[in-house]
Every structure is written in structure tokens, then in C-alpha cells.
C-alpha atoms as a PDB file:
ATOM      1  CA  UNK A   1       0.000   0.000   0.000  1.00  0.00           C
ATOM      2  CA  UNK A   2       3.061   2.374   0.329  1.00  0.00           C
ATOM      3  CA  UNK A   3       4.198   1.935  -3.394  1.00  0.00           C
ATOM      4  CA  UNK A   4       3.432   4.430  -6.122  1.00  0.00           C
ATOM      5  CA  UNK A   5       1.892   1.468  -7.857  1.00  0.00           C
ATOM      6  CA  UNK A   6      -0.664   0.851  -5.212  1.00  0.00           C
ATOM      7  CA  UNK A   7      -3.288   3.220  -7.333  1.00  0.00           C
ATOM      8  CA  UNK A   8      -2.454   1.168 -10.448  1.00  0.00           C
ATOM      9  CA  UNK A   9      -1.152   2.089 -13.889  1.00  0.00           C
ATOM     10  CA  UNK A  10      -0.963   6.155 -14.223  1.00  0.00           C
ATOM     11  CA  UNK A  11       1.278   7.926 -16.553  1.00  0.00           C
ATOM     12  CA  UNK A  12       3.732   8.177 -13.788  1.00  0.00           C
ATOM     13  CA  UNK A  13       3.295   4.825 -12.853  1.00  0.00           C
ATOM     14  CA  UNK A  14       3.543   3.010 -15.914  1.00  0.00           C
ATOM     15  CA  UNK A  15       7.146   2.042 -16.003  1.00  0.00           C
ATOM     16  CA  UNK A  16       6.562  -0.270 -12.374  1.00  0.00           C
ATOM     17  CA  UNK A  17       4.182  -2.477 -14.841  1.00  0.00           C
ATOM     18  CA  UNK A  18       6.375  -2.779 -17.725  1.00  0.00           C
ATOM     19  CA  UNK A  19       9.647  -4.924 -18.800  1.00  0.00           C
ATOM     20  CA  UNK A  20      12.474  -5.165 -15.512  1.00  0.00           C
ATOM     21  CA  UNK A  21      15.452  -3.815 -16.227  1.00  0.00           C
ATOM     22  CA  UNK A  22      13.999  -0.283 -16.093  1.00  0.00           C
ATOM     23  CA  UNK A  23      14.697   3.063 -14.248  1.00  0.00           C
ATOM     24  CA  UNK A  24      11.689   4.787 -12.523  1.00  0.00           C
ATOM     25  CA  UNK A  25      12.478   8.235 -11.848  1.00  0.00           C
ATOM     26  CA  UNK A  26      10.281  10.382  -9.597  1.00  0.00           C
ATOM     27  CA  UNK A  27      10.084  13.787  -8.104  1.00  0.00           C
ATOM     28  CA  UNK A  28       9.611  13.403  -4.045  1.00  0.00           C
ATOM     29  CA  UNK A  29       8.806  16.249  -2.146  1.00  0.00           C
ATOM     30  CA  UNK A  30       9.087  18.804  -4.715  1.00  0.00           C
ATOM     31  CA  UNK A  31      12.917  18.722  -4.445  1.00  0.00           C
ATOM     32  CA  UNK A  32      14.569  15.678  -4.695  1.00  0.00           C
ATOM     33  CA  UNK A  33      14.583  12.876  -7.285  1.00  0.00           C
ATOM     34  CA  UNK A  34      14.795   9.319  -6.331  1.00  0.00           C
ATOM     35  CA  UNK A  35      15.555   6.195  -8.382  1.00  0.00           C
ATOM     36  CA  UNK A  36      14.005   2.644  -8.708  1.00  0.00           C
ATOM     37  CA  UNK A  37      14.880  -0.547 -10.539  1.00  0.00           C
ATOM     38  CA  UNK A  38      11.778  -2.309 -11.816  1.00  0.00           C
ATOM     39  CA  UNK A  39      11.941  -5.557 -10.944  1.00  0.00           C
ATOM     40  CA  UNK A  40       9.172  -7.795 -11.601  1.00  0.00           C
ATOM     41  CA  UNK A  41       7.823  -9.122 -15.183  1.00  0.00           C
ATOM     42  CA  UNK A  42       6.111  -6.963 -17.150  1.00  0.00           C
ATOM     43  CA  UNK A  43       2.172  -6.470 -15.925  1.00  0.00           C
ATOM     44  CA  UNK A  44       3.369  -6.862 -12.657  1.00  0.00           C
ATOM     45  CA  UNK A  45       4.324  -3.329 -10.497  1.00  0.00           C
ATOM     46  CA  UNK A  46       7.431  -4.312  -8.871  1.00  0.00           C
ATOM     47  CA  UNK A  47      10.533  -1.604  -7.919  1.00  0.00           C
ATOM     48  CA  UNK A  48      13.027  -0.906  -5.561  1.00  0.00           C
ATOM     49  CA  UNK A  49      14.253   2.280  -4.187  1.00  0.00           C
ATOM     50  CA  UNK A  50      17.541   2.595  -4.404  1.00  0.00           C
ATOM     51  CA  UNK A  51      18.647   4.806  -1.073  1.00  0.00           C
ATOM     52  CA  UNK A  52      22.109   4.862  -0.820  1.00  0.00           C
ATOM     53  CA  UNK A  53      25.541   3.334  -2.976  1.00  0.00           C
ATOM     54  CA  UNK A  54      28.389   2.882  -1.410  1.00  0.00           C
ATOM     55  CA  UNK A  55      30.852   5.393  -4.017  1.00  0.00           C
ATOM     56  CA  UNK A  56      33.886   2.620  -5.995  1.00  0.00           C
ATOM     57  CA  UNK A  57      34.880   5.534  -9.031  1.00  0.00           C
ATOM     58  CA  UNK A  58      34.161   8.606 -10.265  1.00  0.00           C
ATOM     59  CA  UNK A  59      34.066   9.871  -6.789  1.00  0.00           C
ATOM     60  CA  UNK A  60      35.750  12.763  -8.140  1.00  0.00           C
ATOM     61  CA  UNK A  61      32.463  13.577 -10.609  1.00  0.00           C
ATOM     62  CA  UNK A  62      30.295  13.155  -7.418  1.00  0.00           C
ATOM     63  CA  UNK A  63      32.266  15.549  -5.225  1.00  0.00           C
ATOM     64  CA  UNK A  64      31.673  18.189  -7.676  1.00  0.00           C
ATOM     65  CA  UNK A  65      27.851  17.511  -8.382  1.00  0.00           C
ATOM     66  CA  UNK A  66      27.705  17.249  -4.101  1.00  0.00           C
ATOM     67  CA  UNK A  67      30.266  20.163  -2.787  1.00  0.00           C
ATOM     68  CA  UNK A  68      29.062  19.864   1.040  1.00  0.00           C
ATOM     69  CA  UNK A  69      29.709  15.892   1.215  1.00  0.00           C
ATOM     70  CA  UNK A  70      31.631  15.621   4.053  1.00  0.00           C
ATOM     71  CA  UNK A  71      33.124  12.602   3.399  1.00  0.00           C
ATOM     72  CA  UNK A  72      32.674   9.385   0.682  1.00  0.00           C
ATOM     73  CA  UNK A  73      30.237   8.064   2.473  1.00  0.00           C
ATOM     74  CA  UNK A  74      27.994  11.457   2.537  1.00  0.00           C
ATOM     75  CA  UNK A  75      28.252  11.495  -1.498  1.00  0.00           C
ATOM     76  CA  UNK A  76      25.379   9.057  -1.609  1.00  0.00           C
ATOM     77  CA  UNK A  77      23.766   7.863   1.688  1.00  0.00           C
ATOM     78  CA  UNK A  78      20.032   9.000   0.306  1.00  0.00           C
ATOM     79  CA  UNK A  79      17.963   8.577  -2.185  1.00  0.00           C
ATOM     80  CA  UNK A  80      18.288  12.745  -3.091  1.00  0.00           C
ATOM     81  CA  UNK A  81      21.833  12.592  -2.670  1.00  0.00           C
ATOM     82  CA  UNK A  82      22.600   9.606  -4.608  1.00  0.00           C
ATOM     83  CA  UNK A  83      20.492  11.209  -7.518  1.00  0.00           C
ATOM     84  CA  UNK A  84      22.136  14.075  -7.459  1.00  0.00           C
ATOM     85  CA  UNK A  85      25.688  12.875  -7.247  1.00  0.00           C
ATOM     86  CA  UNK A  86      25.159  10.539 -10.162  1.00  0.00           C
ATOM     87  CA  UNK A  87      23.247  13.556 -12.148  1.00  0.00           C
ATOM     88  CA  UNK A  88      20.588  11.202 -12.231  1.00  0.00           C
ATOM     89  CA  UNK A  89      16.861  13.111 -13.242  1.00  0.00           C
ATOM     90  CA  UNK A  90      13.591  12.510 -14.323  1.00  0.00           C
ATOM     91  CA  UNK A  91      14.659  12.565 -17.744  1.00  0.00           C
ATOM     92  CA  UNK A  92      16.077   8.931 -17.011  1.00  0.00           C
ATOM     93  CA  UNK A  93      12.518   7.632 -16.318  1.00  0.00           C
ATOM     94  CA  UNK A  94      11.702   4.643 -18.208  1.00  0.00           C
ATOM     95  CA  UNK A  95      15.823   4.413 -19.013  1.00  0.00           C
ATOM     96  CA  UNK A  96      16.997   0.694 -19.902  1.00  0.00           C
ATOM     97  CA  UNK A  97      19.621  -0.265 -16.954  1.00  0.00           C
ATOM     98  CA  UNK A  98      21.145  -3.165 -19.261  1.00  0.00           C
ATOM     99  CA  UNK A  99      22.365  -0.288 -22.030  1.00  0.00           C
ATOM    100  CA  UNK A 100      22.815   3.311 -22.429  1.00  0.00           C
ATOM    101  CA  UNK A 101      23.187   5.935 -19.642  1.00  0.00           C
ATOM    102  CA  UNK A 102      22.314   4.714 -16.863  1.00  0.00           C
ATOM    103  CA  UNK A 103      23.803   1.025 -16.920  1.00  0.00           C
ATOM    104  CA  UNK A 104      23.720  -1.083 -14.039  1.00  0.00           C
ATOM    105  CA  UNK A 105      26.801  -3.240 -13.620  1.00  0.00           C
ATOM    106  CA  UNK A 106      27.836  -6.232 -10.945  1.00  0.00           C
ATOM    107  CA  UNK A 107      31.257  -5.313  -9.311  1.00  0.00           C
ATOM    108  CA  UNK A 108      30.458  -7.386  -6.353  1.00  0.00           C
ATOM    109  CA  UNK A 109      33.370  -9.395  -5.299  1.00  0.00           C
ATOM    110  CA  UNK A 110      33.280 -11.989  -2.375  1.00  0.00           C
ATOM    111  CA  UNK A 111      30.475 -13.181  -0.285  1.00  0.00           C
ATOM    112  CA  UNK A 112      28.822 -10.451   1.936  1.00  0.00           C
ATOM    113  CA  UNK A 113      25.226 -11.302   4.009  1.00  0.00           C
ATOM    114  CA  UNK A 114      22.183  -9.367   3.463  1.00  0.00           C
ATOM    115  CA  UNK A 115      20.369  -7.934   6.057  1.00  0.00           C
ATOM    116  CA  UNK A 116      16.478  -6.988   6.421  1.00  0.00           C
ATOM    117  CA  UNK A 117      14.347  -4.222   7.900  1.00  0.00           C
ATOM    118  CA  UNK A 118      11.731  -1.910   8.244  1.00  0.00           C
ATOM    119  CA  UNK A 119      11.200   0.517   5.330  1.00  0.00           C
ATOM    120  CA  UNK A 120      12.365   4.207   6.213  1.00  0.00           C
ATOM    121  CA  UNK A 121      10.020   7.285   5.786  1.00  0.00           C
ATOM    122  CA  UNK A 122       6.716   5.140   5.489  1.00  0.00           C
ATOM    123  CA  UNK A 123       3.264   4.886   6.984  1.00  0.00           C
ATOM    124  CA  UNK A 124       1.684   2.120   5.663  1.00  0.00           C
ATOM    125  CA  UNK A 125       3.080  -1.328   5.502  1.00  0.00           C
ATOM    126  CA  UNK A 126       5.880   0.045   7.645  1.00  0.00           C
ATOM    127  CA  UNK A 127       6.427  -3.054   9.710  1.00  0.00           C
ATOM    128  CA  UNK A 128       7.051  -4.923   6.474  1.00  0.00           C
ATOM    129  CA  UNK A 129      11.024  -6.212   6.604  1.00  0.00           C
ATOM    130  CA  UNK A 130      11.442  -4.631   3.154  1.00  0.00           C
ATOM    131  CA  UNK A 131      14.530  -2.868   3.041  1.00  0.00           C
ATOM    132  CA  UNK A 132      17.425  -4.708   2.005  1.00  0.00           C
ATOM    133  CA  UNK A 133      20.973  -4.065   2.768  1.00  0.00           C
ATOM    134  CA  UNK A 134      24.524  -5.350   2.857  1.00  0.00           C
ATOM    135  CA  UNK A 135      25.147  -6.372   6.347  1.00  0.00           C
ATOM    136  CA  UNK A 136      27.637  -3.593   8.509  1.00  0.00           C
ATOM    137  CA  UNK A 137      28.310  -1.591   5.328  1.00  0.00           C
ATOM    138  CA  UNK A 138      28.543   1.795   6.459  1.00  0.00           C
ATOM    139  CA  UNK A 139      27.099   3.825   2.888  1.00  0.00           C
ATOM    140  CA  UNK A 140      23.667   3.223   4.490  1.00  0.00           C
ATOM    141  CA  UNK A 141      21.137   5.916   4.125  1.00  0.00           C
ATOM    142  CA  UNK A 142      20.079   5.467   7.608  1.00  0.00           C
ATOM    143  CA  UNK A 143      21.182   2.819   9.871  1.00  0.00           C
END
């Protein structure tokens, strides 16, 4: 009930239902953007907000897009920051994550365990253990 899709397909929506693989782009709270990877089959609204990255190059490019980052780990530990430093906007929406601009790539190396929890900045469904992370990496969004 907490998803954008929960209303069904809408012109902003209508990326969730479509192909996986895709970018949905959105404008939350007037100011920042925030960016989801749709991840079910197509006619099925399934995404996942992408909150925080832990920075492995270009960090460089991301300093400059975020000048009061602290630190590497304040370049992208939000969904609004982690737009922003990757110059990621709405204009991505719908964008194909295999190709192109934004491309998605595995540079995972080793075994690491995945934790669970609640969802951050939710009402409904908020108990629901939804929000995945790599367990005592310190790029969270919120801990």
C-alpha cells in the first residue's frame, strides 16, 4: 500500500508495470529525485528504491555535483543525494539499466550477508522487513 503502484497504472506509474530492467524516476517532495529498478515481469508493479551506494569511481564527478559531502560516504547515503551525485533526473525515467546511460553493472566481489528491515520514511506497511541491505556496510542511508 506504500508503493506508487498501489493506485495502479498512471502515466507516472507506468514504467513499475512494464519490462524489468527499467529506471523509474520520480520527483519526491518537490525537491529531490529518487531512483528505482523495476523488478518484476512486465504487468506486474514491482521496484526498488535505491537509497544509498556505497561510491567505488568517479568519486571525483560526485564531489563536484555534491560540494558539502563531508566525506565518501555522505556522497550518496540518500535517495536525493545519490540522484544528485550521479546527475541522475527525471529525464532517465523509463531508461533501460542493461544499455545506455544509466547502466547497471555487478562489481560485487566476495560473499557479503544481506540484512532486512523496516522501510524508512513510510506509513503504511511500515512493519514490512522490506529494506534490504549489505550487512555492517557503512554507505547506508540510515542505519
Amino acid at each position: 500500500l506504500a508503493s506508487h503502484s498501489a493506485a495502479g497504472i498512471t502515466d507516472r506509474t507506468r514504467v513499475i508495470f512494464g519490462p524489468p530492467g527499467h529506471a523509474y524516476v520520480y520527483l519526491s517532495y518537490g525537491m529531490h529525485e529518487c531512483l528505482n529498478f523495476v523488478t518484476d515481469r512486465e504487468g506486474v508493479a514491482g521496484c526498488v528504491l535505491i537509497r544509498a551506494l556505497e561510491p567505488l569511481r568517479g568519486i571525483e564527478i560526485m564531489r563536484s555535483r555534491r560540494p558539502r559531502a563531508r566525506n565518501d560516504r555522505d556522497l550518496a547515503n540518500g535517495p536525493g543525494k545519490l540522484t544528485q551525485a550521479l546527475a541522475i533526473t527525471r529525464e532517465h525515467y523509463g531508461a533501460d539499466l542493461t544499455k545506455g546511460p544509466l547502466l547497471v553493472e555487478s562489481h560485487a566481489s566476495g560473499r557479503f550477508d544481506i540484512a532486512t528491515s523496516k522501510r524508512i520514511g513510510i506509513s503504511k506497511c511500515a512493519d514490512s522487513p522490506l529494506r534490504f541491505t549489505i550487512s555492517g556496510n557503512s554507505f547506508l542511508s540510515q542505519v
